[in-house]
Protein backbone atom coordinates (compact mmCIF):
# COMPACT_ATOMS: atom_id res chain seq x y z
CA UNK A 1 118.86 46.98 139.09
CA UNK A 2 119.01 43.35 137.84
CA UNK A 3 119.06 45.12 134.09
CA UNK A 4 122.42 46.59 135.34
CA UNK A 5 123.85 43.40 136.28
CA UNK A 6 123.32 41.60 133.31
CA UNK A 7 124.38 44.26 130.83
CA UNK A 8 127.53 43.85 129.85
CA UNK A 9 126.80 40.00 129.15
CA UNK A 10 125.66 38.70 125.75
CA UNK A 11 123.59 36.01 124.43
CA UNK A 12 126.95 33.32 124.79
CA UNK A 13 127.32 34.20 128.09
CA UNK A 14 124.13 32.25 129.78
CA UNK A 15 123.88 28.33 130.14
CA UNK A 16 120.40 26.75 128.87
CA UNK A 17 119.43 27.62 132.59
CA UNK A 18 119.28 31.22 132.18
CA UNK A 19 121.93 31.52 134.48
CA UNK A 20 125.01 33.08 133.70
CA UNK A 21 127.82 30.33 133.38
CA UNK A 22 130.42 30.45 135.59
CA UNK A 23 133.13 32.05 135.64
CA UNK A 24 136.69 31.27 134.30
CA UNK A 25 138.87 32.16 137.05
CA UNK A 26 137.04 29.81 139.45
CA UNK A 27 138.45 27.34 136.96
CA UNK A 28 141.56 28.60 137.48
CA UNK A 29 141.55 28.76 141.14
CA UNK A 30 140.48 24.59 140.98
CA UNK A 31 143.15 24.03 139.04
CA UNK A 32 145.77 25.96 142.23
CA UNK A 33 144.13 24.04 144.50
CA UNK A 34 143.73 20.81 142.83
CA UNK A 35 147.21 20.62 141.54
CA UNK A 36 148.42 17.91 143.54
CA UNK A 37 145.70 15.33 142.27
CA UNK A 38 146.42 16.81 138.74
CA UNK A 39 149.88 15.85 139.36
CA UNK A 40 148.34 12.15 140.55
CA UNK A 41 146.19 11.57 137.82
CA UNK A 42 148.93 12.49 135.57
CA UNK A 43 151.42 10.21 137.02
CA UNK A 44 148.83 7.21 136.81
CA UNK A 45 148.50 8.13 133.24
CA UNK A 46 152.16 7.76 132.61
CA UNK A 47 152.55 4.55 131.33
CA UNK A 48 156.58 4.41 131.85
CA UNK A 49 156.77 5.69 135.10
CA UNK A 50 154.15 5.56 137.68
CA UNK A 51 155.77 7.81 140.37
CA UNK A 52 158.36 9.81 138.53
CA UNK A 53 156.06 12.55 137.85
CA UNK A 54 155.12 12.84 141.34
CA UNK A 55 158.74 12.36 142.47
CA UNK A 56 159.78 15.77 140.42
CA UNK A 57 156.90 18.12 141.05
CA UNK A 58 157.33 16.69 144.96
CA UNK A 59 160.74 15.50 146.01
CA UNK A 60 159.51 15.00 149.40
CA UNK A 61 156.40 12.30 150.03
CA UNK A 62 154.97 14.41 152.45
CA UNK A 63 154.86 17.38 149.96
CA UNK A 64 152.44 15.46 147.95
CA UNK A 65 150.33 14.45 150.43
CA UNK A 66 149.75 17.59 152.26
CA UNK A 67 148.57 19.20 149.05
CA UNK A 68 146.47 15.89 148.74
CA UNK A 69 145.22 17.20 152.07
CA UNK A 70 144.70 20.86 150.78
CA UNK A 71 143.01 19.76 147.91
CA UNK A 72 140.19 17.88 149.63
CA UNK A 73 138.32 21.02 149.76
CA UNK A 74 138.36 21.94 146.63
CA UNK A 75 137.50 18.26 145.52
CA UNK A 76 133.96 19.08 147.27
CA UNK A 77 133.67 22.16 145.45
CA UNK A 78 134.17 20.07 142.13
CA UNK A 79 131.03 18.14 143.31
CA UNK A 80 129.05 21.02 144.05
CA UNK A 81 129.77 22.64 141.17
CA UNK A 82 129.15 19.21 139.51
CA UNK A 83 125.34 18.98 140.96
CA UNK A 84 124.14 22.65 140.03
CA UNK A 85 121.38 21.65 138.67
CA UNK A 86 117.68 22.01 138.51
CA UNK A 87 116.25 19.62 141.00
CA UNK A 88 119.05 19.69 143.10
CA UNK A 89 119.30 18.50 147.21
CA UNK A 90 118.86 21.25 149.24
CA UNK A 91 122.21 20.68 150.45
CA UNK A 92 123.83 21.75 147.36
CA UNK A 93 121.76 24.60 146.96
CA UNK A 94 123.20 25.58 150.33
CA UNK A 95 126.60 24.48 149.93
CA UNK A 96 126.82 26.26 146.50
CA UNK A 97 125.96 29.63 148.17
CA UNK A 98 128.73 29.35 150.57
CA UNK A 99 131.19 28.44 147.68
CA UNK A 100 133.04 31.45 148.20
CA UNK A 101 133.89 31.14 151.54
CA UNK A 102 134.73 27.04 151.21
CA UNK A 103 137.37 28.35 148.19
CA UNK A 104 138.49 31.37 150.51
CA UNK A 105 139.03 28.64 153.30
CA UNK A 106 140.59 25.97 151.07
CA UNK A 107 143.45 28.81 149.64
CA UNK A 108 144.10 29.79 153.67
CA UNK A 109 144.64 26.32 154.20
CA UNK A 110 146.67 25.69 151.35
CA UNK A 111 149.18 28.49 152.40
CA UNK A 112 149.04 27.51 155.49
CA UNK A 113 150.41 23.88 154.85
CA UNK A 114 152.67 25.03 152.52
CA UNK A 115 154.19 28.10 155.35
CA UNK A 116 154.16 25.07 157.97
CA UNK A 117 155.98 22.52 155.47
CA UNK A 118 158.66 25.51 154.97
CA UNK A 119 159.27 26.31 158.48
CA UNK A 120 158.92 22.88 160.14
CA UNK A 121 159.50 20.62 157.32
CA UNK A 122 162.18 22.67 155.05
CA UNK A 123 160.23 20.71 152.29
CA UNK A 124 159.20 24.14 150.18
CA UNK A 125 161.45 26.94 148.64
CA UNK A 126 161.20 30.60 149.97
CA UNK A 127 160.53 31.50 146.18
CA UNK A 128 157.43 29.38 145.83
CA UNK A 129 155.89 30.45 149.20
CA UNK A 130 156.23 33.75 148.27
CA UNK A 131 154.74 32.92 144.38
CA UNK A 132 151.95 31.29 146.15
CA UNK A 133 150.71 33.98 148.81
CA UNK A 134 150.88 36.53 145.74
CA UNK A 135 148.54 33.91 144.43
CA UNK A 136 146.36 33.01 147.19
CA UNK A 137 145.89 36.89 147.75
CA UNK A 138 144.92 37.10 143.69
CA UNK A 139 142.55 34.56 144.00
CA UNK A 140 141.13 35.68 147.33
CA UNK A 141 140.47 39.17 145.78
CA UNK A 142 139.14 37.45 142.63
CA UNK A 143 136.57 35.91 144.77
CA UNK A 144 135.05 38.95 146.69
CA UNK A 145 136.09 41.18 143.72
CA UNK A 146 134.47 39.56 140.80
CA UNK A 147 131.10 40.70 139.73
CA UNK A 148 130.71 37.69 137.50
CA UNK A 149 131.02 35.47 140.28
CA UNK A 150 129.16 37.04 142.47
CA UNK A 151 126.39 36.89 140.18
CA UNK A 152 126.75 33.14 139.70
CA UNK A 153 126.69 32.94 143.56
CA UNK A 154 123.11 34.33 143.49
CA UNK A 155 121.95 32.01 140.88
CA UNK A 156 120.84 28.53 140.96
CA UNK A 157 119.60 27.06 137.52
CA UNK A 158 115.48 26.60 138.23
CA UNK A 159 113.48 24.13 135.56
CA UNK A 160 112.36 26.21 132.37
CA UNK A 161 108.49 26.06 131.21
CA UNK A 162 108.97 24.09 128.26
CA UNK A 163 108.31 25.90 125.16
């Protein structure tokens, strides 16, 4: 069975763990969910204007902090992700195996805040809310879909005998 699993992966496709490296589109599905500090970090970077960044990706200030808001999630998931290691707290180990469910929660949210800004608020376009439930359904299929990342659920990286 676990011959199965790792068959169509090569050589390239395991960290110096033994553990199969993780997959793209949870990258991907950071990146959604982190936008609005990408958009932050961005705007700090910017030299000639400090807020006009922020100011065109969200016109309203409450935009950008309710996706600050949504993003917190996902920030924690960075850190996980950050301490899968060998040797790692037993929290992490834990945490890690509920990833799935924390990003599954952390999209909900996000669609949820951005529904509630467009109903109550009037701050977000019909257009983008329906761009980013096609989304949020992608990436929620992604994650219970995807054998790859399934796979790294299961695995933590463990210490190697040294050779």
């Amino acid at each position: 069975m676990t011959k199965e699993l790792y068959s169509q992966y090569s050589l390239e496709d395991f960290d110096v763990f033994d553990c199969l490296k993780i997959s793209k589109g949870i990258y991907l599905l950071l990146l959604f969910v982190l936008r609005g500090y990408i958009v932050w970090i961005m705007s700090v970077t910017n030299m000639n204007d400090r807020v006009g960044i922020i100011q065109w990706v969200y016109p309203v200030p409450a935009l950008f902090y309710l996706s600050l808001l949504s993003g917190l999630v996902g920030i924690f998931v960075v850190l996980v992700l950050s301490l899968r290691r060998p040797d790692a707290a037993p929290w992490v180990r834990f945490c890690w195996r509920h990833c799935r469910t924390l990003l599954v929660i952390t999209l909900i949210f996000d669609l949820i805040v951005s529904v509630l800004g467009e109903l109550y608020l009037q701050m977000f376009s019909i257009s983008w809310i329906c761009a980013q439930t096609l989304l949020v359904i992608a990436f929620v299929a992604f994650c219970f879909n995807s054998k790859r990342f399934n796979i790294n659920l299961r695995e933590f990286p463990e210490k190697l005998p040294e050779k």
